[in-house]
Protein backbone atom coordinates (compact mmCIF):
# COMPACT_ATOMS: atom_id res chain seq x y z
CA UNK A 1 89.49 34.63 43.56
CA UNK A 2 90.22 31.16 45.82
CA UNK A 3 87.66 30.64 48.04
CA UNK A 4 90.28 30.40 50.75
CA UNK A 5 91.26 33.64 50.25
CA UNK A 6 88.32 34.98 52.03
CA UNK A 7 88.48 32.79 55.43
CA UNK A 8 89.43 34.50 58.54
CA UNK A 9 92.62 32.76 60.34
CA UNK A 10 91.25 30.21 62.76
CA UNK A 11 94.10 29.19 65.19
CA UNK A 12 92.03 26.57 66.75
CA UNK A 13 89.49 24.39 65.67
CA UNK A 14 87.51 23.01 68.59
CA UNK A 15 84.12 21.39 68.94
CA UNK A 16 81.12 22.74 69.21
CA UNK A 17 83.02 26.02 67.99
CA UNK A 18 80.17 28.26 65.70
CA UNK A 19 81.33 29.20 62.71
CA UNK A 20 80.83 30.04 59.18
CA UNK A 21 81.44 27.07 57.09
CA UNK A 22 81.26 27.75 52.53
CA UNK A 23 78.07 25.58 51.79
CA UNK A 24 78.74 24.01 48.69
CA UNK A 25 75.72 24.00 46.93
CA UNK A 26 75.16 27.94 46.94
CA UNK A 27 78.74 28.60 46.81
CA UNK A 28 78.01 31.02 50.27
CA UNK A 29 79.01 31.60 53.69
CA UNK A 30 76.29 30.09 56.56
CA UNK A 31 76.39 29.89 60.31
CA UNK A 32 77.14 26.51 61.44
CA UNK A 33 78.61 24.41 64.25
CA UNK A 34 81.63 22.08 64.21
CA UNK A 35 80.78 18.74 65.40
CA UNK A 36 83.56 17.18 64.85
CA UNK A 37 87.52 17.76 64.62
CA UNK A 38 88.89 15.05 61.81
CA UNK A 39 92.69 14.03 61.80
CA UNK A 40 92.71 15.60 58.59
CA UNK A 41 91.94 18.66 59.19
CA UNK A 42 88.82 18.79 58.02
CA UNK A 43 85.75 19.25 60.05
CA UNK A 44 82.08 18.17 60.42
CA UNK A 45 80.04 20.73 60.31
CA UNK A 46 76.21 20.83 61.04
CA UNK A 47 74.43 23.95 59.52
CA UNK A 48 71.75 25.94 60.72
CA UNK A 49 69.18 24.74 58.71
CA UNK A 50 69.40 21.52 59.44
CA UNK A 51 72.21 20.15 56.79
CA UNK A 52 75.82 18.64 57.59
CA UNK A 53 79.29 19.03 55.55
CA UNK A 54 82.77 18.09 55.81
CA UNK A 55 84.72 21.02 55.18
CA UNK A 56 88.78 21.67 55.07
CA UNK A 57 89.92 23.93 57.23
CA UNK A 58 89.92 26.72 54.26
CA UNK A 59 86.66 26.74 53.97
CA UNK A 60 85.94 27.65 57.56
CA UNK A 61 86.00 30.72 58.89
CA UNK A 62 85.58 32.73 62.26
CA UNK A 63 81.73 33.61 63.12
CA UNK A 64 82.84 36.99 63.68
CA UNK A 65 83.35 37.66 59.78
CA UNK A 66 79.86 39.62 59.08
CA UNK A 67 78.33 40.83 56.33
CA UNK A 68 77.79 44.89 56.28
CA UNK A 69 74.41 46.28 56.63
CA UNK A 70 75.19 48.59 54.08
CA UNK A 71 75.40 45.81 51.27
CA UNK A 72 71.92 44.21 52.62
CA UNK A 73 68.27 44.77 50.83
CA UNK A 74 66.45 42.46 53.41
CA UNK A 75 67.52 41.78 57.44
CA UNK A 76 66.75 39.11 59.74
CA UNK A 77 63.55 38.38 60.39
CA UNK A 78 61.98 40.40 57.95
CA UNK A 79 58.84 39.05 56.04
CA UNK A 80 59.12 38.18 52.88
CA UNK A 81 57.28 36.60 49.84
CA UNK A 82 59.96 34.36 47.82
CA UNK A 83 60.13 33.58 43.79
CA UNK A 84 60.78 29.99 44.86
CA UNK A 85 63.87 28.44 42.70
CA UNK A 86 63.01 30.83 40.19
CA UNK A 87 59.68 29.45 39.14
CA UNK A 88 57.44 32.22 39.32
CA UNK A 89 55.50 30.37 42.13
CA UNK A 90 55.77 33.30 45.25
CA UNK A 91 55.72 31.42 48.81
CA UNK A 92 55.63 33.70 52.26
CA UNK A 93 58.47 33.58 54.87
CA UNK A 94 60.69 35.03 57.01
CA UNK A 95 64.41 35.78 56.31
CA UNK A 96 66.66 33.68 59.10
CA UNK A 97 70.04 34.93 58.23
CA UNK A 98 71.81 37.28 55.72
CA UNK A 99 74.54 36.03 54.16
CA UNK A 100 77.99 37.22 51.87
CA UNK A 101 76.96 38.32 48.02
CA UNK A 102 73.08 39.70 48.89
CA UNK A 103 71.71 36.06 49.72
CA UNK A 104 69.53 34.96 52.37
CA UNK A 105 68.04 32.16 54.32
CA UNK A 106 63.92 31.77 54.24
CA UNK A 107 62.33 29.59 56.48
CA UNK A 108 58.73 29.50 54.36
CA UNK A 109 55.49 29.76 56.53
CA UNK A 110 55.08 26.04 56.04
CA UNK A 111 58.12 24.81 57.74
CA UNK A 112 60.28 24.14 54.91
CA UNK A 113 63.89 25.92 54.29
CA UNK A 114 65.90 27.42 51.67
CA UNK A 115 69.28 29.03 51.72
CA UNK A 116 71.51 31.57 49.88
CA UNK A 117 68.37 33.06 48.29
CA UNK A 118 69.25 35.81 45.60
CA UNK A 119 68.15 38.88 46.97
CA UNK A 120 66.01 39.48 43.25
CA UNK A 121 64.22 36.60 44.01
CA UNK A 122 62.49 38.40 47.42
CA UNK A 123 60.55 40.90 48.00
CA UNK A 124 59.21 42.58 51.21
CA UNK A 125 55.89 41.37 52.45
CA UNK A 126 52.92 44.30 52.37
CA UNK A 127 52.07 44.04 56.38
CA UNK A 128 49.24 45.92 57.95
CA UNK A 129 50.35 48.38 60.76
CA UNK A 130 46.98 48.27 62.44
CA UNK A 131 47.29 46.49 65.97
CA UNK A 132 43.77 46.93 67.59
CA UNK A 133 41.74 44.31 68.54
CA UNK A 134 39.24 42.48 66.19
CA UNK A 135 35.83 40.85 66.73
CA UNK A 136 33.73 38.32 65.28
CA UNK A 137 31.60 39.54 62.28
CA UNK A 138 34.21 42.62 61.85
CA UNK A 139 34.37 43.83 58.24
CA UNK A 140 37.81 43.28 57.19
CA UNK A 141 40.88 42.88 54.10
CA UNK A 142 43.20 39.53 54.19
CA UNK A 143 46.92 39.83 52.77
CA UNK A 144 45.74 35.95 51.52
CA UNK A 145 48.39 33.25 52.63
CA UNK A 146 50.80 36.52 52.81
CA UNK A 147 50.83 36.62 49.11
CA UNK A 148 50.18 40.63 49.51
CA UNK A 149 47.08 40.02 47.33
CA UNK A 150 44.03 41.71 50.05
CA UNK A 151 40.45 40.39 49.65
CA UNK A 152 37.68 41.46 51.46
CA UNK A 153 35.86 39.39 54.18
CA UNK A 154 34.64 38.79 57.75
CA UNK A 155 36.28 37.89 60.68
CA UNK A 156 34.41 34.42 62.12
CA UNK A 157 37.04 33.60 64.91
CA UNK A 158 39.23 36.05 66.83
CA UNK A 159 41.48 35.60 69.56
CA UNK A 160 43.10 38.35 70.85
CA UNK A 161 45.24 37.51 73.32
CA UNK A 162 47.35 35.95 70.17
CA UNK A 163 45.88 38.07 68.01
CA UNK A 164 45.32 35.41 65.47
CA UNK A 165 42.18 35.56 63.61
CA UNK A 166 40.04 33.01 60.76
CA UNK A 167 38.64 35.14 58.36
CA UNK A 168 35.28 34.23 55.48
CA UNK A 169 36.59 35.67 52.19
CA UNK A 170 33.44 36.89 50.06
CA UNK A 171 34.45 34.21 47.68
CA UNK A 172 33.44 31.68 50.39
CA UNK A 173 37.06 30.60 51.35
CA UNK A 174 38.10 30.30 54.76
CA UNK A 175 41.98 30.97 56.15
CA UNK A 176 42.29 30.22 59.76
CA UNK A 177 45.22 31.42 62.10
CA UNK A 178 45.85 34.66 60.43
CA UNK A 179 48.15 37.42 62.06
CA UNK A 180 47.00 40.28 63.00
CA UNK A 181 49.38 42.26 60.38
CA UNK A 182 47.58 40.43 57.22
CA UNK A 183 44.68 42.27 58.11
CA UNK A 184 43.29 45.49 58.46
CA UNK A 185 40.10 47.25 58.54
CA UNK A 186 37.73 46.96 55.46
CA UNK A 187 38.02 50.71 54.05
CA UNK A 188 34.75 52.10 51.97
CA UNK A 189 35.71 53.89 49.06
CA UNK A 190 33.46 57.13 49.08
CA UNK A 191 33.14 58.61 45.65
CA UNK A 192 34.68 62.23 45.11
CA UNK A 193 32.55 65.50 45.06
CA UNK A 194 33.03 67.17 41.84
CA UNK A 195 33.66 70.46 43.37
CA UNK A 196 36.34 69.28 46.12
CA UNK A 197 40.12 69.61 46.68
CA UNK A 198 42.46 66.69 44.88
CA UNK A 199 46.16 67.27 45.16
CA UNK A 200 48.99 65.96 43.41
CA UNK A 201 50.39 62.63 45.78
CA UNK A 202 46.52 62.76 46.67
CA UNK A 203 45.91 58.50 47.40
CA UNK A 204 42.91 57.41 45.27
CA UNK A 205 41.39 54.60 43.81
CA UNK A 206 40.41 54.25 40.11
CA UNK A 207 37.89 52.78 37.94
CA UNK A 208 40.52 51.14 35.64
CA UNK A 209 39.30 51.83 32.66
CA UNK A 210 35.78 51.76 33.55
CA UNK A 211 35.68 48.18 33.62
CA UNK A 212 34.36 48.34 37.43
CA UNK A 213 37.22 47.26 39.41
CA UNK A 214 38.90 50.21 41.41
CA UNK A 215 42.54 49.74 42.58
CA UNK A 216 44.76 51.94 44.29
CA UNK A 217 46.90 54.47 43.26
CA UNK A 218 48.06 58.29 43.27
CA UNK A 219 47.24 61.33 41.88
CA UNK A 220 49.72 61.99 39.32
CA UNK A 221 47.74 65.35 37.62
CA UNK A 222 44.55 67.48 38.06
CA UNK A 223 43.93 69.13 34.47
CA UNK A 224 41.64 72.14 34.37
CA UNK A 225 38.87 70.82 33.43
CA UNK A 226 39.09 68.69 36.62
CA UNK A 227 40.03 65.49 35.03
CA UNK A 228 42.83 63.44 36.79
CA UNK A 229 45.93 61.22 35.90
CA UNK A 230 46.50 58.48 37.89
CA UNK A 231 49.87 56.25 38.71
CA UNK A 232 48.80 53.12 40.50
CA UNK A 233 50.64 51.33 42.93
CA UNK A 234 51.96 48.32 40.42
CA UNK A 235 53.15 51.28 38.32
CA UNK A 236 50.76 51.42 35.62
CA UNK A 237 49.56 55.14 34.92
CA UNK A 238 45.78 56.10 33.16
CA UNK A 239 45.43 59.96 31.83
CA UNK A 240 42.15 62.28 31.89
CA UNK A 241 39.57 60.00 34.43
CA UNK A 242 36.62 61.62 34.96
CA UNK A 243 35.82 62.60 38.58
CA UNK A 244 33.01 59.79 38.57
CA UNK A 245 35.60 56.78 38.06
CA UNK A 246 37.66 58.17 41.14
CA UNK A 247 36.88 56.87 44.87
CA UNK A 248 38.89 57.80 47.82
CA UNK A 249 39.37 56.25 50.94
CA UNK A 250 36.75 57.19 53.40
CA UNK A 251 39.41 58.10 55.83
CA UNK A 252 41.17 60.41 53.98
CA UNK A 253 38.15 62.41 52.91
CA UNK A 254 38.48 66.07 54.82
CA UNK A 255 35.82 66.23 57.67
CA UNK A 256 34.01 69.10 59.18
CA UNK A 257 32.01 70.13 62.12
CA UNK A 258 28.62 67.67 62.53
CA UNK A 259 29.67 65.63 59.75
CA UNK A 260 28.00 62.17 60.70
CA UNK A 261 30.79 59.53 61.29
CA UNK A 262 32.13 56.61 62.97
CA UNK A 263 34.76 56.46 65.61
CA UNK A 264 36.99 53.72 66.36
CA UNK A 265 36.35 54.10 70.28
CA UNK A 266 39.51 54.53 72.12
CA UNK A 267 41.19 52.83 69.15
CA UNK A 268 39.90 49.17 70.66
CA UNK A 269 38.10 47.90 67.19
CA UNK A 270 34.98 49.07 67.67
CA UNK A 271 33.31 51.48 65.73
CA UNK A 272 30.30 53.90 67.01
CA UNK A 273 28.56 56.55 65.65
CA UNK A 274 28.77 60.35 66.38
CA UNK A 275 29.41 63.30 65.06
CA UNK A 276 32.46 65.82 64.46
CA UNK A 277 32.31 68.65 67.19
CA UNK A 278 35.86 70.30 67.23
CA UNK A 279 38.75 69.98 64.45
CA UNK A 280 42.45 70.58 66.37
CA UNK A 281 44.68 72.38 65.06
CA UNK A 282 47.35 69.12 65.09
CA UNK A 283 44.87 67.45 62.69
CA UNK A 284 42.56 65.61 65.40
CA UNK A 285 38.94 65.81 65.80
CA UNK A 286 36.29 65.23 68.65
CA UNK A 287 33.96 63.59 68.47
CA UNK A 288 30.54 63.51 70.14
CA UNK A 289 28.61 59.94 69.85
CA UNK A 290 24.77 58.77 70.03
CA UNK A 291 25.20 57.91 73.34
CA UNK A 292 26.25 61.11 74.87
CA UNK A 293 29.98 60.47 75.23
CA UNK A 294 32.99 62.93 74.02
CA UNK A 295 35.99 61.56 73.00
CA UNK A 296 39.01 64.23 72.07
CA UNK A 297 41.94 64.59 70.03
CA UNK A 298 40.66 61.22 67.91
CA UNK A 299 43.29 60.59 65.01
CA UNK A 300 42.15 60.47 61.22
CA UNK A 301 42.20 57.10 60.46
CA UNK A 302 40.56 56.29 63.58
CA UNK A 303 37.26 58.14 62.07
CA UNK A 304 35.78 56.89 58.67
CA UNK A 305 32.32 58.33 56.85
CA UNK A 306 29.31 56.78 58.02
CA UNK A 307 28.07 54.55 55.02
């Protein structure tokens, strides 16, 4: 197929015009701006990320050509983590603009560009949906440089009117100006009472092979002896676990009335202790604290067991 073949008919060329101009070294369709009208009839075009070409007229088209939705894996301003050139070195971002053929423009987290990305080169960034305030000394996980790797530290700086916070990795690193949606809460992992409920879908953590680590997965199988199978979240699957080398997430542990816990007060960040009075029928509790004070209709992951 000529290239040519998929431009739009553009009756007039005029300056400052935006347009789609067929970058050459991706062999793709950008947004871009014509700078210039040349006497013959080509144009200068300046790109938006920062590049400029000198196109014929058959390799411009009108900005109103778009690409479908339908055909798209990623949109605009979605963030990402990048296979950069194909190296196997993965760099965070944020997709500018989707282009023709499943490619996209990055712009990386450290300033730098790239364009006509191949869609099987991205993959979505793993974001935290938790939005409440943090504080200094708060117990926390990092998505590290956005890499969607999460480590567990402390927060040591916190503003919250940009919610951007510097957090102490355990392994004694520091990373400064992190987003609120890299982190989230630090979750204790509460082991599993031999004698309660595990579904299939369940969301556990494992023991991987009893080597000590415990990463997270799903409950695949409960045999009836009691043993479990596990498919963890990179895929991987492990048969017959014993009960002992399965943890779950204290906030997904069932609760009952005057279980000990702690509350994330008004869903603000901080957490106080109390005990379960009521359990709703819609799946909230209430909670009565130390101090005296009642607080209703408190979600589930706004409660966690009291270590």
């Amino acid at each position: 197929m000529k290239v040519h073949s998929l431009t739009h008919s553009l009756t007039c060329l005029l300056t400052h015009s935006i347009i789609q101009g067929y970058y050459h070294w991706n062999s793709s369709w950008h947004a871009a701006t014509i700078k210039a009208v040349n006497n013959d009839d080509t144009c200068d075009i300046w790109y938006e990320f920062d590049s400029m070409e000198t196109l014929p007229r058959s390799l411009i088209r009108a900005k109103s050509t778009v690409v479908s939705p339908a055909t798209l894996q990623f949109k605009v301003n979605d963030n990402v983590v990048v296979n950069y050139k194909g190296t196997g070195k993965s760099y965070p971002g944020t997709i500018t603009a989707c282009n023709s053929g499943n490619t996209y423009d990055i712009l990386y987290d450290d300033g730098e560009r790239d364009v006509g990305v191949l869609a099987s080169l991205i993959r979505l960034s793993v974001q935290s949906t938790e939005t409440s305030p943090l504080e200094v000394n708060d117990k926390v996980e990092g998505n590290y440089k956005g890499f969607g790797k999460w480590y567990t530290g402390k927060i040591v700086e916190a503003d919250n009117t940009a919610f951007k916070y510097s957090i102490l990795y355990e392994d004694g690193e520091t990373e400064t100006n992190v987003p609120r949606n890299r982190i989230k809460q630090f979750d204790e992992l509460v082991p599993v009472d031999i004698n309660a409920t595990i579904a299939v879908e369940d969301k556990v953590h494992g023991n991987y092979k009893g080597r000590g680590k415990w990463y997270p997965g799903k409950v695949k199988g409960v045999r009836d002896d009691g043993a479990i199978d596990i498919i963890y979240d990179d895929g991987e699957t492990e048969t017959i676990l014993d009960r002992s080398l399965i943890r779950r997430s204290s906030r997904s542990v069932p609760l009952n009335v005057n279980d000990v816990i702690e509350g994330n007060y008004k869903s603000l960040g901080k957490w106080y202790t109390g005990k379960i009075t009521i359990i709703r029928g819609d799946g909230s509790y209430d909670i009565l604290y130390d101090d005296g004070e009642i607080e209703v209709g408190v979600s589930r992951e706004c409660i966690r067991i009291k270590a």
